[in-house]
C-alpha atoms as a PDB file:
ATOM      1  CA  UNK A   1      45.804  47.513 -94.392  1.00  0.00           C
ATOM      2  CA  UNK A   2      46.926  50.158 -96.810  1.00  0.00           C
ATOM      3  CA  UNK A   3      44.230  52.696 -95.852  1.00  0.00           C
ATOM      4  CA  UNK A   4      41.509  53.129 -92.702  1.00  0.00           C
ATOM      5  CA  UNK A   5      38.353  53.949 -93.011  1.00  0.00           C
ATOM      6  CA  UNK A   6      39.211  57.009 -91.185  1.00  0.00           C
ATOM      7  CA  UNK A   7      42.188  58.275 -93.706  1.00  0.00           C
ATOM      8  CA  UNK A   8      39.637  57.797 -96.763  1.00  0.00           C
ATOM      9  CA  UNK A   9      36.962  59.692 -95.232  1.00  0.00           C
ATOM     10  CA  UNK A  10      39.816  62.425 -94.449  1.00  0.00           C
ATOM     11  CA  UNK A  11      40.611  62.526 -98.382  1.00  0.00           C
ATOM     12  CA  UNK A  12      37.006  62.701 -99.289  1.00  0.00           C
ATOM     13  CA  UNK A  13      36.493  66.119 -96.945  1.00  0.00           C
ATOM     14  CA  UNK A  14      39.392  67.402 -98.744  1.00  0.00           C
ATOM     15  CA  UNK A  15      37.707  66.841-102.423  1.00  0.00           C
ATOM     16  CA  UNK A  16      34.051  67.765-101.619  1.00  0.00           C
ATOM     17  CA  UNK A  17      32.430  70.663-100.612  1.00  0.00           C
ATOM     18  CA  UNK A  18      31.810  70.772 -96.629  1.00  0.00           C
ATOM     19  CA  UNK A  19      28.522  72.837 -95.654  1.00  0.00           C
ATOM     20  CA  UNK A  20      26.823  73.311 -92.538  1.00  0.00           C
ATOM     21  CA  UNK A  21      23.439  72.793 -91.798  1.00  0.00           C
ATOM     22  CA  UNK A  22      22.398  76.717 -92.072  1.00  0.00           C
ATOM     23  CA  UNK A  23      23.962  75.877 -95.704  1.00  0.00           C
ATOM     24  CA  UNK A  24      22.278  73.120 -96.629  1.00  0.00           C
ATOM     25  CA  UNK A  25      18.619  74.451 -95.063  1.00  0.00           C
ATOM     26  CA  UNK A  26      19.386  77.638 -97.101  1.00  0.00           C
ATOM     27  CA  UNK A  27      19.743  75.109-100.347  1.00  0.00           C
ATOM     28  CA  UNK A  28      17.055  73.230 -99.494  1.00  0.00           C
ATOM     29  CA  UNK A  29      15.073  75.863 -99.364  1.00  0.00           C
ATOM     30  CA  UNK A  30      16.387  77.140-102.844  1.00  0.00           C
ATOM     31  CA  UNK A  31      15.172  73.395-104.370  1.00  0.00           C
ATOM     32  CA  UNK A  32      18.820  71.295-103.900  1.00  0.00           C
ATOM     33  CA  UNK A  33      17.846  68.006-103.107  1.00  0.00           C
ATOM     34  CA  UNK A  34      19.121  66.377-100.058  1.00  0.00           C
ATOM     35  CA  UNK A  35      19.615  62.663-100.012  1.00  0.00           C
ATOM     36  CA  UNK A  36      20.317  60.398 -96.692  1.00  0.00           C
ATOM     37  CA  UNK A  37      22.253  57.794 -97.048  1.00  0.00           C
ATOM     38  CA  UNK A  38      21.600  56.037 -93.825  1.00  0.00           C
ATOM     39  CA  UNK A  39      20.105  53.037 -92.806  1.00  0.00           C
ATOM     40  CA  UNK A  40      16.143  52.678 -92.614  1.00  0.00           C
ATOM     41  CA  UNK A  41      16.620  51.960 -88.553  1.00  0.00           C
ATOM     42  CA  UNK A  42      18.630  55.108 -87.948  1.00  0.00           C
ATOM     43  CA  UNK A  43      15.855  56.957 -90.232  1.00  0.00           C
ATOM     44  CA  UNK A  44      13.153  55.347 -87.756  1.00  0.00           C
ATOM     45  CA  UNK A  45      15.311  55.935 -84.235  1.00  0.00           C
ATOM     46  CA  UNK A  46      16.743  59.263 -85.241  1.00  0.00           C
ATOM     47  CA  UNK A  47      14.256  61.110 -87.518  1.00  0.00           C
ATOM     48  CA  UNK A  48      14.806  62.502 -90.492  1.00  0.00           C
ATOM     49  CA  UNK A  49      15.322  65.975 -91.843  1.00  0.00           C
ATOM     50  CA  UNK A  50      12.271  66.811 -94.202  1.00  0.00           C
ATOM     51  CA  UNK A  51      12.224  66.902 -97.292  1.00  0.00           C
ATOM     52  CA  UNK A  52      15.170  64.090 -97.755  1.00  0.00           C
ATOM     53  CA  UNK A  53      15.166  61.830-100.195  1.00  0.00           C
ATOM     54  CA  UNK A  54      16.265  58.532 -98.845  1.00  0.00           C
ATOM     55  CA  UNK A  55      19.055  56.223-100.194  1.00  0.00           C
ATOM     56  CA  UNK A  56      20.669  53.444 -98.244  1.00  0.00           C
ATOM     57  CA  UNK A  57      24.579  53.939 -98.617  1.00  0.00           C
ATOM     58  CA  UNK A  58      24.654  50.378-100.257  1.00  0.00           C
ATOM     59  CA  UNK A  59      22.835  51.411-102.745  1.00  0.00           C
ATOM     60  CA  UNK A  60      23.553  55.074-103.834  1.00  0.00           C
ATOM     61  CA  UNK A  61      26.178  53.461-106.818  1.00  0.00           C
ATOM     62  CA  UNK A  62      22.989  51.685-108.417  1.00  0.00           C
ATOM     63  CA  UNK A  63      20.711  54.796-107.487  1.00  0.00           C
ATOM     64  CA  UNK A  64      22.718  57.813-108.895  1.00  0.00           C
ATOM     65  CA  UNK A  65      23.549  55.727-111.885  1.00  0.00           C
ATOM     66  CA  UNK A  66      20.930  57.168-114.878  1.00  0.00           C
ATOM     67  CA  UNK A  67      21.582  53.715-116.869  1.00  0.00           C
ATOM     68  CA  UNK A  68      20.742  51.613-113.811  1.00  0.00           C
ATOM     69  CA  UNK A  69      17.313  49.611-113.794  1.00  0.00           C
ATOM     70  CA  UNK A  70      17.980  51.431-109.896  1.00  0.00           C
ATOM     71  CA  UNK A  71      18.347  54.834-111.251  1.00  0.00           C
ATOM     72  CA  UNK A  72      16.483  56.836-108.919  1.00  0.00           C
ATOM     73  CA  UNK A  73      15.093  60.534-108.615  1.00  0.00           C
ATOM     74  CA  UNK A  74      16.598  63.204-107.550  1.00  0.00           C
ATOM     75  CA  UNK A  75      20.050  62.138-109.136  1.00  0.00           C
ATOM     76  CA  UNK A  76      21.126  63.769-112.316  1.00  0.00           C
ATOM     77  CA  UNK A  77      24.636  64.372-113.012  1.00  0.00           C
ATOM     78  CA  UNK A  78      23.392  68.001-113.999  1.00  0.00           C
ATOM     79  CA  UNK A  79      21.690  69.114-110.775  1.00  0.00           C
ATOM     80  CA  UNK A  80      22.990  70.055-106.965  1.00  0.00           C
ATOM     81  CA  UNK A  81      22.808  67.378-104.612  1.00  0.00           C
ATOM     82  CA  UNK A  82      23.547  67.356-101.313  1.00  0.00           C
ATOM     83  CA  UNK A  83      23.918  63.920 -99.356  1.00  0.00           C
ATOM     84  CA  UNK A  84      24.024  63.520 -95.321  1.00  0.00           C
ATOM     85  CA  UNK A  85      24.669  60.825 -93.209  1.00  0.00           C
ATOM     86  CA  UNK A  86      24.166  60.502 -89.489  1.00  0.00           C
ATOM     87  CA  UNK A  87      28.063  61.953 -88.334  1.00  0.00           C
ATOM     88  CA  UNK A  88      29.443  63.071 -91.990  1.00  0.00           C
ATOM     89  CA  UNK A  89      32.237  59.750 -92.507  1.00  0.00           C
ATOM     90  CA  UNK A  90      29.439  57.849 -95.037  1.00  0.00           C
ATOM     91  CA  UNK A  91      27.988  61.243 -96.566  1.00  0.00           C
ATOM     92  CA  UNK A  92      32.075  62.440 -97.075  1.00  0.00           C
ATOM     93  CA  UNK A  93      32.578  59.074 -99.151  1.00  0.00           C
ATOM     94  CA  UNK A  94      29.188  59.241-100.894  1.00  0.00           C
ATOM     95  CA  UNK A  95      29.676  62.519-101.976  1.00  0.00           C
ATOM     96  CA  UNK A  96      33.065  61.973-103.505  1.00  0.00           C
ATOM     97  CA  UNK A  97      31.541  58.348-105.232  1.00  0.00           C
ATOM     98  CA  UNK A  98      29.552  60.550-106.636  1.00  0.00           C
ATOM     99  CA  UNK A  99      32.300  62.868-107.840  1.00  0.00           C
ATOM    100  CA  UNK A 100      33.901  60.039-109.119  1.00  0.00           C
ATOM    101  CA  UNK A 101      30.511  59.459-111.468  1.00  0.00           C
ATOM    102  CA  UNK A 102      30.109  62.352-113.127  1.00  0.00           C
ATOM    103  CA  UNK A 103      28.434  64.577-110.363  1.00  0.00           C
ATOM    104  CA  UNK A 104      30.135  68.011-110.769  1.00  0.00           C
ATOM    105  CA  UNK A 105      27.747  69.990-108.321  1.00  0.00           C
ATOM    106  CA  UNK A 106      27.464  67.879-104.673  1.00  0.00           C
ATOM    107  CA  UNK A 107      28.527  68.905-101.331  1.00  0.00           C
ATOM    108  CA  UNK A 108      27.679  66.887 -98.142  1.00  0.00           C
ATOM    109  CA  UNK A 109      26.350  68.054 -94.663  1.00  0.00           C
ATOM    110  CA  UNK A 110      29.525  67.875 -92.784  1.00  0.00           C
ATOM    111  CA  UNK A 111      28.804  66.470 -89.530  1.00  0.00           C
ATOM    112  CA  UNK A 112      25.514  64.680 -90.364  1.00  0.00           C
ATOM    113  CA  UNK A 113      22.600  64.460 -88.722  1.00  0.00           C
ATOM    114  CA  UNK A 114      24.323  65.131 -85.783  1.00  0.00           C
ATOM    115  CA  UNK A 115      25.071  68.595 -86.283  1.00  0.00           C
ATOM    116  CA  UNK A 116      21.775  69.321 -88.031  1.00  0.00           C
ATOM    117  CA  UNK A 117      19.637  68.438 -84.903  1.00  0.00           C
ATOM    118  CA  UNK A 118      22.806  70.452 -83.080  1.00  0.00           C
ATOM    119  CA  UNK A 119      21.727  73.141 -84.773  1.00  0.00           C
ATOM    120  CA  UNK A 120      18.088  73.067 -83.510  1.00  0.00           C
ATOM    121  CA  UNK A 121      16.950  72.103 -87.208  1.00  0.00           C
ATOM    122  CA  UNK A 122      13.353  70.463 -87.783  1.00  0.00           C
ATOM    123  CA  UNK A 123      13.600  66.985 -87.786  1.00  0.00           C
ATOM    124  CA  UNK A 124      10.473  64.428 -88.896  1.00  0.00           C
END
């Protein structure tokens, strides 16, 4: 194996923006849309942070794309997003596949879901 999973969420930290959840409330508050990129049973077992707009990870590529028959809102290349995951390994490597597509303003919530509910953050 020529990289882990571990060593190319490690690279994506170091290209994105890292915020914690006081951060990304603050933005959220501001308008910056917040996508989840977890899995609908992890949405249904672990709540959800409102106002999240929700994307499976296997599909954010197909979502974020504007030429995609996918192609959903909130993604525009032009606007702040900020994606989350449950732990912050998927939202690291969402956030810099979305780098990679033309997304000049996202930032992820480093540590996930996790550290939002940490935080004492409302949760849905």
């Amino acid at each position: 194996m020529t990289k882990t999973a571990g060593e190319m969420v490690t690279e994506a930290r170091a290209r994105i923006e890292n915020l914690a959840p006081d951060q990304v409330e603050k933005e959220m508050a501001a308008g910056t849309a917040l996508v989840d990129v977890r899995d609908t049973p992890e949405l249904e077992a672990n709540g959800r942070i409102p106002g999240a707009v929700h994307v499976p990870r296997g599909m954010l590529e197909f979502r974020a794309d504007p030429t995609s028959p996918y192609h959903q809102e909130p993604f525009d290349p032009d606007k702040r997003i900020i994606v989350h995951c449950a732990s912050g390994g998927r939202s690291a490597l969402a956030a810099a596949t979305l780098r990679d597509m033309g997304y000049s303003n996202v930032a992820h919530l480093d540590g996930g879901m996790n550290a939002w509910k940490e935080a004492g953050k409302p949760v849905e």
